[in-house]
PDB file of N, CA and C in Angstrom:
ATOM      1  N   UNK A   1       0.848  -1.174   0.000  1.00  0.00           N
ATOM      2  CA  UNK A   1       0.000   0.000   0.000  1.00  0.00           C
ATOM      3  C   UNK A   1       0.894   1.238   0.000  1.00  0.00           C
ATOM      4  N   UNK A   2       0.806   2.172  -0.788  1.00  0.00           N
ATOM      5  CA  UNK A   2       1.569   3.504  -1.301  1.00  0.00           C
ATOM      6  C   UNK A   2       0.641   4.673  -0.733  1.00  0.00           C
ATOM      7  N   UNK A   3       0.992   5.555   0.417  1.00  0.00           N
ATOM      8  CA  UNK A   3       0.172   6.638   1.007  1.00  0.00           C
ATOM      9  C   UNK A   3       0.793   8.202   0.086  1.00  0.00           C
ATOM     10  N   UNK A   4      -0.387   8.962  -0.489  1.00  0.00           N
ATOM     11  CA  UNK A   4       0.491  10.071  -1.213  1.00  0.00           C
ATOM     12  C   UNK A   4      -0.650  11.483  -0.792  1.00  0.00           C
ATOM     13  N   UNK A   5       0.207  12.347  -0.111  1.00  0.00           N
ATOM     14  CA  UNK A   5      -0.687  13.352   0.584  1.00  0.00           C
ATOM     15  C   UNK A   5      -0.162  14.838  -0.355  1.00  0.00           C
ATOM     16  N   UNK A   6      -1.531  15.119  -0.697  1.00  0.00           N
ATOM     17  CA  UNK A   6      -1.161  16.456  -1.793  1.00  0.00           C
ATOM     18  C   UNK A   6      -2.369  17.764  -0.501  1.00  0.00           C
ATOM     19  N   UNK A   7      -1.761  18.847   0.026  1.00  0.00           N
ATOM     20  CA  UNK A   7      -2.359  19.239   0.600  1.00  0.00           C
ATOM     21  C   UNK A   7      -3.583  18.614   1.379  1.00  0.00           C
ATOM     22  N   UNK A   8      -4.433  18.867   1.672  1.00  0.00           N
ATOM     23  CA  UNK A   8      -5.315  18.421   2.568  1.00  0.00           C
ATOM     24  C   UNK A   8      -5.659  16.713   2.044  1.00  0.00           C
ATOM     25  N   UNK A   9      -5.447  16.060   1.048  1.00  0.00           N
ATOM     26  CA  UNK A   9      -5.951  14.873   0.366  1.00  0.00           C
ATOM     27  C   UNK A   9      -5.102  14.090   0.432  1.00  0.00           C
ATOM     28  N   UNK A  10      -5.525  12.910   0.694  1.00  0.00           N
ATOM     29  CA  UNK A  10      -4.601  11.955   0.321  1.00  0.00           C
ATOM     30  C   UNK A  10      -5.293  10.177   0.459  1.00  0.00           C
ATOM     31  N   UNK A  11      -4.633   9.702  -0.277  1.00  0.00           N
ATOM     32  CA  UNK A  11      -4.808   8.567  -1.926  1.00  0.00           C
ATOM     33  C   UNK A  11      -3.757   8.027  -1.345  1.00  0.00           C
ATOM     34  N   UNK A  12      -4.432   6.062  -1.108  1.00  0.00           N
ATOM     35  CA  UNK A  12      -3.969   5.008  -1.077  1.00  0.00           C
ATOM     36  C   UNK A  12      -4.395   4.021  -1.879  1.00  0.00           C
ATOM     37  N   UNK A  13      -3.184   3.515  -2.614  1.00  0.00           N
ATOM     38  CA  UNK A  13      -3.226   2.534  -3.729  1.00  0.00           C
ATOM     39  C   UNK A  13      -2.470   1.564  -3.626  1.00  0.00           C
ATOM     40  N   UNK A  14      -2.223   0.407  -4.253  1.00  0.00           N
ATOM     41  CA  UNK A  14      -1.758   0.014  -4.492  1.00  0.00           C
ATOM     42  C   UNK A  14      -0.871  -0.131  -5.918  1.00  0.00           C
ATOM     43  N   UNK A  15       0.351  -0.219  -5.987  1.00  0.00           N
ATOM     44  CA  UNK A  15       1.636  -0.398  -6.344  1.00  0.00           C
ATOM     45  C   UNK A  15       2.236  -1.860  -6.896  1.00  0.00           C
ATOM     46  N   UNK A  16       1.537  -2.360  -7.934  1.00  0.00           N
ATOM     47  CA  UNK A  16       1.628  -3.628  -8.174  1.00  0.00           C
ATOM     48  C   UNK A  16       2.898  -3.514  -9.920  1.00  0.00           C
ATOM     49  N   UNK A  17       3.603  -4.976  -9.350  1.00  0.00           N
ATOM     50  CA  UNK A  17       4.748  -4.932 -10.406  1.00  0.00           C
ATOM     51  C   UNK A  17       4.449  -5.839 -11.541  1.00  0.00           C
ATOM     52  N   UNK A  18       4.833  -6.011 -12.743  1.00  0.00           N
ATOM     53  CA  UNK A  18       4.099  -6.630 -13.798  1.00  0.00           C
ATOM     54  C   UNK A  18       5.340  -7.956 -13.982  1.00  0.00           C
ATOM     55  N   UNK A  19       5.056  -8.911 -14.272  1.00  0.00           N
ATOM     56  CA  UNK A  19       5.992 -10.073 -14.481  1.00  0.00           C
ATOM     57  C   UNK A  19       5.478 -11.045 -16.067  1.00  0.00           C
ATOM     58  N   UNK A  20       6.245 -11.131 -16.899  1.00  0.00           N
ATOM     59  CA  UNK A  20       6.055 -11.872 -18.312  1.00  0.00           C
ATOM     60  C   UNK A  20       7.085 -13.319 -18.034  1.00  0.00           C
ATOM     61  N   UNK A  21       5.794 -14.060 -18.216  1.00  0.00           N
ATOM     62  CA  UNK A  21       6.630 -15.834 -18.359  1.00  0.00           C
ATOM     63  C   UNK A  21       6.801 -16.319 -19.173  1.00  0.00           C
ATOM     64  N   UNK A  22       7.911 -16.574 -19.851  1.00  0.00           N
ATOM     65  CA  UNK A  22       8.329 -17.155 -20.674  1.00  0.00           C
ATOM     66  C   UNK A  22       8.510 -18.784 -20.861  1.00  0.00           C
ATOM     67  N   UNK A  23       7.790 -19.911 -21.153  1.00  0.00           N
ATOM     68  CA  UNK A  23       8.223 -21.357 -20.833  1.00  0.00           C
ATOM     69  C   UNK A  23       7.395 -21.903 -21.534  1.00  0.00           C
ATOM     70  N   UNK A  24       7.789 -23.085 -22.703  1.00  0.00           N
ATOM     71  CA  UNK A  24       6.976 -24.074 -23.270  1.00  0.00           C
ATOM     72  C   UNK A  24       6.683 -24.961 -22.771  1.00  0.00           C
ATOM     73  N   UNK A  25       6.734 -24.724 -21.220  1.00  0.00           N
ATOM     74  CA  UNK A  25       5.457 -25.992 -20.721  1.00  0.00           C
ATOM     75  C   UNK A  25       4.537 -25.073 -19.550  1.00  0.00           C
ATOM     76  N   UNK A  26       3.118 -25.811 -19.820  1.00  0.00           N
ATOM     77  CA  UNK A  26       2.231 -25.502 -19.376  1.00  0.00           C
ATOM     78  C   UNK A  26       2.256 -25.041 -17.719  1.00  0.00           C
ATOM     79  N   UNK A  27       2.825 -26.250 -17.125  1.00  0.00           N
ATOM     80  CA  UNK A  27       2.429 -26.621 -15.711  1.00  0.00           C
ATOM     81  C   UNK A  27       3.589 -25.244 -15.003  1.00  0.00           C
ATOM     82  N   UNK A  28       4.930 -25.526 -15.779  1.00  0.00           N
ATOM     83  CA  UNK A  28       5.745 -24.408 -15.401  1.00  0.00           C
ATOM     84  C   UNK A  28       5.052 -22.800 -15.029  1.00  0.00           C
ATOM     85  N   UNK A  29       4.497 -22.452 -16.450  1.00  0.00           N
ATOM     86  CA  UNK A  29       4.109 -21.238 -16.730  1.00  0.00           C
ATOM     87  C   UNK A  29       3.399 -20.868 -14.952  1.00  0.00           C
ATOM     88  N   UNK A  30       2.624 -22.256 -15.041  1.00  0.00           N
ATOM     89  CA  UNK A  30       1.227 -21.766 -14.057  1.00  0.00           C
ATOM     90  C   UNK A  30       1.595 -21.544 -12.576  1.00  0.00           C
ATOM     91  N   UNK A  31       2.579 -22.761 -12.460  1.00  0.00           N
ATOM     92  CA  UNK A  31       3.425 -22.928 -10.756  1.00  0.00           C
ATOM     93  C   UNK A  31       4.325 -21.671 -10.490  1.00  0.00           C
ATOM     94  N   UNK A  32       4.542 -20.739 -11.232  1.00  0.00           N
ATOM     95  CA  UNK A  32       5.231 -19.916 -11.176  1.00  0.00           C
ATOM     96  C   UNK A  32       4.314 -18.394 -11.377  1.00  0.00           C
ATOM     97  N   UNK A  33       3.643 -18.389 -11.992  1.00  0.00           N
ATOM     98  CA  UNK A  33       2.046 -17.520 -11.866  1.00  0.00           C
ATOM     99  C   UNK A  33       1.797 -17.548 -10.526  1.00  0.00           C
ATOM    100  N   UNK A  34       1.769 -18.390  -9.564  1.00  0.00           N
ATOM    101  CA  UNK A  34       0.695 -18.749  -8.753  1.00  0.00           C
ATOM    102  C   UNK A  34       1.930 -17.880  -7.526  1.00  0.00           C
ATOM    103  N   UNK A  35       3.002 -18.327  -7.985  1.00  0.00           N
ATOM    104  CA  UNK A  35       3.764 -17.952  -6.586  1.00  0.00           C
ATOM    105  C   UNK A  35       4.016 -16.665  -6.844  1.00  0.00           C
ATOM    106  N   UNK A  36       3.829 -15.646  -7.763  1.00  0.00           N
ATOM    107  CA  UNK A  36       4.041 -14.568  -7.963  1.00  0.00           C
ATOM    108  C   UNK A  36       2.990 -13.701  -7.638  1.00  0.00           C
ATOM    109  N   UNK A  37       2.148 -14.254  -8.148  1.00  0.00           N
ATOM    110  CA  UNK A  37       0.720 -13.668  -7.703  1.00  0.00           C
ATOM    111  C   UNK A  37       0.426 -13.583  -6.402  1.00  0.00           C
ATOM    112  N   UNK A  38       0.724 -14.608  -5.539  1.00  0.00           N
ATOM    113  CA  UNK A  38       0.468 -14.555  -4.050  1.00  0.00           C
ATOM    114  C   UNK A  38       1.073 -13.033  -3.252  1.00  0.00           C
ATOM    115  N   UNK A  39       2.285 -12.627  -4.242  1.00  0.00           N
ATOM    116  CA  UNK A  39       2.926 -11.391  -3.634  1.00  0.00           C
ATOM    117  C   UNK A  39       2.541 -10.683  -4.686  1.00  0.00           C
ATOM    118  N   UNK A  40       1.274 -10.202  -4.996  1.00  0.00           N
ATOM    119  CA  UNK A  40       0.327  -8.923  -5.772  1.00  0.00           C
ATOM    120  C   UNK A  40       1.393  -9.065  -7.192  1.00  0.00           C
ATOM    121  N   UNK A  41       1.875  -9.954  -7.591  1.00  0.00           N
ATOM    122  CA  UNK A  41       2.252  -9.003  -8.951  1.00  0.00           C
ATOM    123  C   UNK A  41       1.280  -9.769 -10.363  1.00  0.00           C
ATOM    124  N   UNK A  42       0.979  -9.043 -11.343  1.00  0.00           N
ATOM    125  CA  UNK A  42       0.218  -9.214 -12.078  1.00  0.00           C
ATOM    126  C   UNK A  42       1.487  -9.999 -13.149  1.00  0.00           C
ATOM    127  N   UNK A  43       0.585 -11.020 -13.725  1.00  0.00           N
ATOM    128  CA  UNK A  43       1.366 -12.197 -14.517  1.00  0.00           C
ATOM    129  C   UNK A  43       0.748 -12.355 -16.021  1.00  0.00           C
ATOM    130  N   UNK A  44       1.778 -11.982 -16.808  1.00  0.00           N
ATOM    131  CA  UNK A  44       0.792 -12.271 -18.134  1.00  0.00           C
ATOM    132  C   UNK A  44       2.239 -13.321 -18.468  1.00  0.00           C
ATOM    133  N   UNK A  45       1.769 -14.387 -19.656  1.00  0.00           N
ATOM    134  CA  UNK A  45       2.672 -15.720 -19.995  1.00  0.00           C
ATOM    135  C   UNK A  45       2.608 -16.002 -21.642  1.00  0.00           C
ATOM    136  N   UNK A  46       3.511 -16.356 -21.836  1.00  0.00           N
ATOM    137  CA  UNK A  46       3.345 -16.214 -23.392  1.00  0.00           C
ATOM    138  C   UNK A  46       4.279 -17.715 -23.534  1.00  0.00           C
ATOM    139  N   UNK A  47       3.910 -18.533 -24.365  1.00  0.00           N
ATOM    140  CA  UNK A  47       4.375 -20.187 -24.518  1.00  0.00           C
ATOM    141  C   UNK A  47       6.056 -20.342 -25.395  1.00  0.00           C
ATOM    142  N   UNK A  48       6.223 -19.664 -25.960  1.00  0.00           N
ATOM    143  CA  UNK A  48       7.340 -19.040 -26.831  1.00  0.00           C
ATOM    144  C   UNK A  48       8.254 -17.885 -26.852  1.00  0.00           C
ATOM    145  N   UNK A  49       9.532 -18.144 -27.407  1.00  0.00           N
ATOM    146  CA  UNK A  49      10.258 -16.851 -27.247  1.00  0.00           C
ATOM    147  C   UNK A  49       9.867 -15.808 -28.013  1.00  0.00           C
ATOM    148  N   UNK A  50       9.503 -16.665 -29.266  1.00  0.00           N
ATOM    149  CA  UNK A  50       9.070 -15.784 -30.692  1.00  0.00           C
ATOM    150  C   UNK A  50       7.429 -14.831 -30.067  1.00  0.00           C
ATOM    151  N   UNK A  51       6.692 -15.697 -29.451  1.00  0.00           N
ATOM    152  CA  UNK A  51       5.542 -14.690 -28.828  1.00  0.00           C
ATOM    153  C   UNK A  51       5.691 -13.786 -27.896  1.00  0.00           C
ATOM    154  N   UNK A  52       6.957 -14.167 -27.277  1.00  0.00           N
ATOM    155  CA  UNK A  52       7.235 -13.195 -26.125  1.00  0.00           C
ATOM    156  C   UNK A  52       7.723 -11.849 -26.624  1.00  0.00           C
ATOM    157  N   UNK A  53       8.860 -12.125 -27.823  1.00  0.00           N
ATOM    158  CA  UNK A  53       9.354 -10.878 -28.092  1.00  0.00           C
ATOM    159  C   UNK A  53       7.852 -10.082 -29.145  1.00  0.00           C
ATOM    160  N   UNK A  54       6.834 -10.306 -29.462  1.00  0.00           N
ATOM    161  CA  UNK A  54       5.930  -9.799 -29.628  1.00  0.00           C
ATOM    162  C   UNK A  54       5.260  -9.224 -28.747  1.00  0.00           C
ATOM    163  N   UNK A  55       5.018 -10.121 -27.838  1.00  0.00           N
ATOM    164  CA  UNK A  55       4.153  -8.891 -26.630  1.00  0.00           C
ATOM    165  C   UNK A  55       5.344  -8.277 -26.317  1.00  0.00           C
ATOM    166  N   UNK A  56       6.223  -8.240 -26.295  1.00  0.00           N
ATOM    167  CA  UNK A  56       6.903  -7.087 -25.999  1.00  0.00           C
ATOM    168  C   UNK A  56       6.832  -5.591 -26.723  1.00  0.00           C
ATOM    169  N   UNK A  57       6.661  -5.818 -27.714  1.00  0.00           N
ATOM    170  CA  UNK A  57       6.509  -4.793 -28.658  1.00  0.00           C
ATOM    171  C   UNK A  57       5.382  -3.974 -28.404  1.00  0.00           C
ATOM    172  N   UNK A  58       4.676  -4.273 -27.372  1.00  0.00           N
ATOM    173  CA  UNK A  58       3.323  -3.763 -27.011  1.00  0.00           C
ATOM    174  C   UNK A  58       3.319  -3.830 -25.574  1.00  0.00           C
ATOM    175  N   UNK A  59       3.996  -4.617 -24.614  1.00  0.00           N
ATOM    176  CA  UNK A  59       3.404  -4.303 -23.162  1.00  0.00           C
ATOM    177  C   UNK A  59       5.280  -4.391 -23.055  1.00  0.00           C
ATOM    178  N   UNK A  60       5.466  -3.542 -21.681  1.00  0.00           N
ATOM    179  CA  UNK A  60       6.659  -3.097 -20.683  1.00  0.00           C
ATOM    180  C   UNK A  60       6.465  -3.736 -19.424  1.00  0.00           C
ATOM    181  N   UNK A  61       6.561  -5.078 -19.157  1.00  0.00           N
ATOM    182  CA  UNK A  61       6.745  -5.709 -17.818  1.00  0.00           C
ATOM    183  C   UNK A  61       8.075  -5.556 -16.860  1.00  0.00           C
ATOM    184  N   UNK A  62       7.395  -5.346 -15.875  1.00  0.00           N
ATOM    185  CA  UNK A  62       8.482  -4.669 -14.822  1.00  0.00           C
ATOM    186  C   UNK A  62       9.975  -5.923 -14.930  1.00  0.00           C
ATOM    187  N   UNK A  63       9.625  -6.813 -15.175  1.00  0.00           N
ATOM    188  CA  UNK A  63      10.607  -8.454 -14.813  1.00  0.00           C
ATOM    189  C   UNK A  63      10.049  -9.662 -15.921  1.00  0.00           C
ATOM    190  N   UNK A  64      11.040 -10.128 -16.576  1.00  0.00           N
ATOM    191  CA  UNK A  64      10.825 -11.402 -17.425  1.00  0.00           C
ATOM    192  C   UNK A  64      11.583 -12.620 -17.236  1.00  0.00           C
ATOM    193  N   UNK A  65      10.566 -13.788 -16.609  1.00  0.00           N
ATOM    194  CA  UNK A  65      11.238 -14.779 -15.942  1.00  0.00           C
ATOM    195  C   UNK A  65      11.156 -15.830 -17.569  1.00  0.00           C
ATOM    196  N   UNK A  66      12.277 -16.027 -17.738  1.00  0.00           N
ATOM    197  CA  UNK A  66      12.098 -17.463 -18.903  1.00  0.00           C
ATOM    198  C   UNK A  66      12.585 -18.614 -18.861  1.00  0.00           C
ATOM    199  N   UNK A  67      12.439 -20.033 -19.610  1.00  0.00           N
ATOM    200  CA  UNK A  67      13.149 -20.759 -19.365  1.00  0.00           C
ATOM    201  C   UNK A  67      13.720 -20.932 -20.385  1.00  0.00           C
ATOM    202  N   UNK A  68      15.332 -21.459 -19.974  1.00  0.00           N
ATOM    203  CA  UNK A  68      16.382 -21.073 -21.302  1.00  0.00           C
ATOM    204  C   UNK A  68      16.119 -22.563 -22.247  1.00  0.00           C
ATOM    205  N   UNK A  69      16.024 -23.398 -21.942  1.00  0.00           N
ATOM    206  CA  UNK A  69      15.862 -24.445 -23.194  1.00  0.00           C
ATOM    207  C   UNK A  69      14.564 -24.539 -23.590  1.00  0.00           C
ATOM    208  N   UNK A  70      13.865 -23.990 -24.702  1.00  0.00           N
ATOM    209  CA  UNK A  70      12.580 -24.127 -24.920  1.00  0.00           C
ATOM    210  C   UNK A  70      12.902 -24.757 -26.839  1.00  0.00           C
ATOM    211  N   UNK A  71      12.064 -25.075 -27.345  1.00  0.00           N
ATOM    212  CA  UNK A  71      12.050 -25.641 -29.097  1.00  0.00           C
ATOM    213  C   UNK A  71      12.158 -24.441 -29.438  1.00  0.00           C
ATOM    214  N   UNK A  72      12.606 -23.954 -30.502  1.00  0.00           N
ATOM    215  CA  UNK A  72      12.632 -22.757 -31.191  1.00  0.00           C
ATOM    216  C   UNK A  72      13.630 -22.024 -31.098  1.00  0.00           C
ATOM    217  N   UNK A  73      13.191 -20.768 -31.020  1.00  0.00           N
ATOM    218  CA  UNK A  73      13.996 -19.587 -29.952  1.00  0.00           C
ATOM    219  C   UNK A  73      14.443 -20.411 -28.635  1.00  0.00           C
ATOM    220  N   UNK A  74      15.646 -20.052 -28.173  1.00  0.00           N
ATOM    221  CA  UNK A  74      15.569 -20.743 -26.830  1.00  0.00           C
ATOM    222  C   UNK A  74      15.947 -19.421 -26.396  1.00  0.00           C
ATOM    223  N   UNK A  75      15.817 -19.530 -24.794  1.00  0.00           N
ATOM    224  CA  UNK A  75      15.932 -18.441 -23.616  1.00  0.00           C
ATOM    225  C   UNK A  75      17.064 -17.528 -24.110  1.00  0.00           C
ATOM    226  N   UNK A  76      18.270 -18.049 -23.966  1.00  0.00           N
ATOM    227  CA  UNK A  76      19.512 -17.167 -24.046  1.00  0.00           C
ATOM    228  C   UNK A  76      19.326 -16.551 -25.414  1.00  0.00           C
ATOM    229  N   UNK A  77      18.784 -16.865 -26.570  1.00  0.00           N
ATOM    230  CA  UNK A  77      18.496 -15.846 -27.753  1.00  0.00           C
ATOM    231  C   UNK A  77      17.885 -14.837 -27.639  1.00  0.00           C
ATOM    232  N   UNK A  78      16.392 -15.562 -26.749  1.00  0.00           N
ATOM    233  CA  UNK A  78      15.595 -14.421 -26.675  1.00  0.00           C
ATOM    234  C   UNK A  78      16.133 -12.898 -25.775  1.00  0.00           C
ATOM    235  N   UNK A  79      17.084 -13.898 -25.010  1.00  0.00           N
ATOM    236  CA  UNK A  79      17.183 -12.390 -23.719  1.00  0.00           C
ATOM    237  C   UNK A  79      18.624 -11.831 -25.111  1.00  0.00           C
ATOM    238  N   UNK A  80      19.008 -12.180 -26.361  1.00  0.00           N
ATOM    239  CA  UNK A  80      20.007 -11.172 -26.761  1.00  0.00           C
ATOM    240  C   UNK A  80      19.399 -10.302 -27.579  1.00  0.00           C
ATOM    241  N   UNK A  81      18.006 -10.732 -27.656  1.00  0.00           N
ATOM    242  CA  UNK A  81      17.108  -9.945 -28.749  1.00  0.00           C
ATOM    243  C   UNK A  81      16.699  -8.716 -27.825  1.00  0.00           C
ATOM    244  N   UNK A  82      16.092  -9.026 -26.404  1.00  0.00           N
ATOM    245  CA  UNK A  82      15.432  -8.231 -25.695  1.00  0.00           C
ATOM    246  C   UNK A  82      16.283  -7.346 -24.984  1.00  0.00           C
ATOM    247  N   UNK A  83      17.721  -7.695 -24.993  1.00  0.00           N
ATOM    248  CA  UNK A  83      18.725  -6.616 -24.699  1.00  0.00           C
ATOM    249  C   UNK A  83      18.994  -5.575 -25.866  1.00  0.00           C
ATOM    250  N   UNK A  84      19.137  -6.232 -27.249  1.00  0.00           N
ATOM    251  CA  UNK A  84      19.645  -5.510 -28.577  1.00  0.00           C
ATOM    252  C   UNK A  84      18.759  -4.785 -28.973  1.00  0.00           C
ATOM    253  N   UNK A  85      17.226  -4.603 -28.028  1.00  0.00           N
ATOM    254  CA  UNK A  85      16.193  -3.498 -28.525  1.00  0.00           C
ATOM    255  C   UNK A  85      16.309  -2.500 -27.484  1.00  0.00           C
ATOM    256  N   UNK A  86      16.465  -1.209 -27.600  1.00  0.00           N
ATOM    257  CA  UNK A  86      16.696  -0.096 -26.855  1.00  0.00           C
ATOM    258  C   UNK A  86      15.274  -0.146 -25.701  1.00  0.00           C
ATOM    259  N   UNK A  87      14.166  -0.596 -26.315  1.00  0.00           N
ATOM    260  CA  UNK A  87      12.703  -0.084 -25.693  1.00  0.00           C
ATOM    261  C   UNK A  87      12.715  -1.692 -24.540  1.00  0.00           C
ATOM    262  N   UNK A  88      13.514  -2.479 -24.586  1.00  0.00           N
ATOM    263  CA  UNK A  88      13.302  -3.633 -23.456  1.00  0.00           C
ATOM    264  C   UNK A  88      14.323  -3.968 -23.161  1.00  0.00           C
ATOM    265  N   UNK A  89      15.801  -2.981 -23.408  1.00  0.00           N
ATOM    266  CA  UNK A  89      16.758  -2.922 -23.000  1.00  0.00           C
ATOM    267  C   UNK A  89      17.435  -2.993 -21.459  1.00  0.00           C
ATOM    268  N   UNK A  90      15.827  -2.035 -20.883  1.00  0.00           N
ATOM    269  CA  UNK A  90      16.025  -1.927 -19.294  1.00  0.00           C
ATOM    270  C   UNK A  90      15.734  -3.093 -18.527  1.00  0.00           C
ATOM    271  N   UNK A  91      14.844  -4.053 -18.896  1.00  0.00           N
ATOM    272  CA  UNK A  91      13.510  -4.923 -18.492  1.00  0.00           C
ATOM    273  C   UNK A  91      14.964  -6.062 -17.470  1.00  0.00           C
ATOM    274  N   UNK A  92      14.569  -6.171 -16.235  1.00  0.00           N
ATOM    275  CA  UNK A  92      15.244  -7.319 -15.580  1.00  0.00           C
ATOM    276  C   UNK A  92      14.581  -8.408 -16.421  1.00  0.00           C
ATOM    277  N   UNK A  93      15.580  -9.319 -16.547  1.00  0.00           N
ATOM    278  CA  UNK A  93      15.537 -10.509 -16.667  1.00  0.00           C
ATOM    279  C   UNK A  93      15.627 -11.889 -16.099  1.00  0.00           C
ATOM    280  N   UNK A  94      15.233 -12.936 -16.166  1.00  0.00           N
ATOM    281  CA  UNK A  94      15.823 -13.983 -15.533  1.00  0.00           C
ATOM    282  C   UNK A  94      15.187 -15.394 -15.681  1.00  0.00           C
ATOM    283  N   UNK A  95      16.818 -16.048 -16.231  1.00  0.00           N
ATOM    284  CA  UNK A  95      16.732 -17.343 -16.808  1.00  0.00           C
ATOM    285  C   UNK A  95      16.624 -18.219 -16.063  1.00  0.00           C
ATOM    286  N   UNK A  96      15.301 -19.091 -16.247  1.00  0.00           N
ATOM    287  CA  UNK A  96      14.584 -19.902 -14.945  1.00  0.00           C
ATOM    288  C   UNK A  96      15.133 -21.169 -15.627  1.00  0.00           C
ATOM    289  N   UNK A  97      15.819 -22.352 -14.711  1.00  0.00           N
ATOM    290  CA  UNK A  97      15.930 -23.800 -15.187  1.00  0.00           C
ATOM    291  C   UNK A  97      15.322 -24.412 -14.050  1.00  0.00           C
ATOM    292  N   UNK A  98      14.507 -25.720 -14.627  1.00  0.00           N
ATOM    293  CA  UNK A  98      14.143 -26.939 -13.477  1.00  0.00           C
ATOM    294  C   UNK A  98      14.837 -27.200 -12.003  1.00  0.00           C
ATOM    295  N   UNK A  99      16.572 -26.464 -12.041  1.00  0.00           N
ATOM    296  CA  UNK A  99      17.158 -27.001 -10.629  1.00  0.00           C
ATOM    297  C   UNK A  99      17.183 -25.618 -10.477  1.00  0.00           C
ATOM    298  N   UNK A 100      16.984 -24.216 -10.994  1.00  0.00           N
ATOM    299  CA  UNK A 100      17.492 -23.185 -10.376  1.00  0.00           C
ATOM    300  C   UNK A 100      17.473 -21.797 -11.348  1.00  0.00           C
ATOM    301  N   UNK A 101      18.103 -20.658 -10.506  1.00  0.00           N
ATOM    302  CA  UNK A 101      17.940 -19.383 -11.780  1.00  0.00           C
ATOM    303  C   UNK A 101      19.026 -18.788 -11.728  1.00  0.00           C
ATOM    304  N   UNK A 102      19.210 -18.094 -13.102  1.00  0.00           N
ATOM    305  CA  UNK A 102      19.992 -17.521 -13.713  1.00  0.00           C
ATOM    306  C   UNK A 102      19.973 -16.183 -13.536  1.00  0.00           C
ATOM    307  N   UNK A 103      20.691 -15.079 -12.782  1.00  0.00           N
ATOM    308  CA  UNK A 103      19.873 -13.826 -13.165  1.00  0.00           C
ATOM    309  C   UNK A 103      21.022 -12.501 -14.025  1.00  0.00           C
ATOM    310  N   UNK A 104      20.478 -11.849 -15.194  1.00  0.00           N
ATOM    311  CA  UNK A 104      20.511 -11.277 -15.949  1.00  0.00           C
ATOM    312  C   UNK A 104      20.267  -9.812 -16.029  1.00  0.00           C
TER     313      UNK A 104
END
């Protein structure tokens, strides 16, 4: 909760951080939704690298958790694409594997 007092008024909100999942499997995407969400942050998930760097082109998530071996695009491409664009240049990153994470 964020308290902001402008002369006599003042406005409490909440302050919620945005998180994009990156992982071609289902169950991943969701077990990792669930634990993020429990601490307010809003979760959007995209199954591919190639879809991810699309919603990117359109939404600015505060943090992008991915997993680096996926079919296709794999993780470590995608994060050289999402560094080599000035507009998601800033975006934390971080390369999620089955035993552990990578951070970027």
């Amino acid at each position: 909760m964020r308290e902001v007092e402008i002369g006599k008024f003042q406005w409490r909100f909440h302050v919620s951080k945005t998180a994009l999942i990156i992982d071609d499997s289902a169950l991943a995407r969701h077990v990792l939704s669930q634990l993020l969400g429990v601490h307010g942050v809003m979760v959007e998930t995209e199954p591919s690298a190639e879809m991810a760097l699309e919603h990117l082109r359109h939404d600015r998530p505060d943090v992008v958790f991915m997993e680096h071996m996926m079919s296709g695009m794999d993780g470590f491409e995608a994060l050289e694409a999402i560094k080599a664009n000035p507009a998601t240049a800033t975006i934390v990153a971080v390369a999620i594997r089955n035993c552990g994470l990578v951070f970027v």
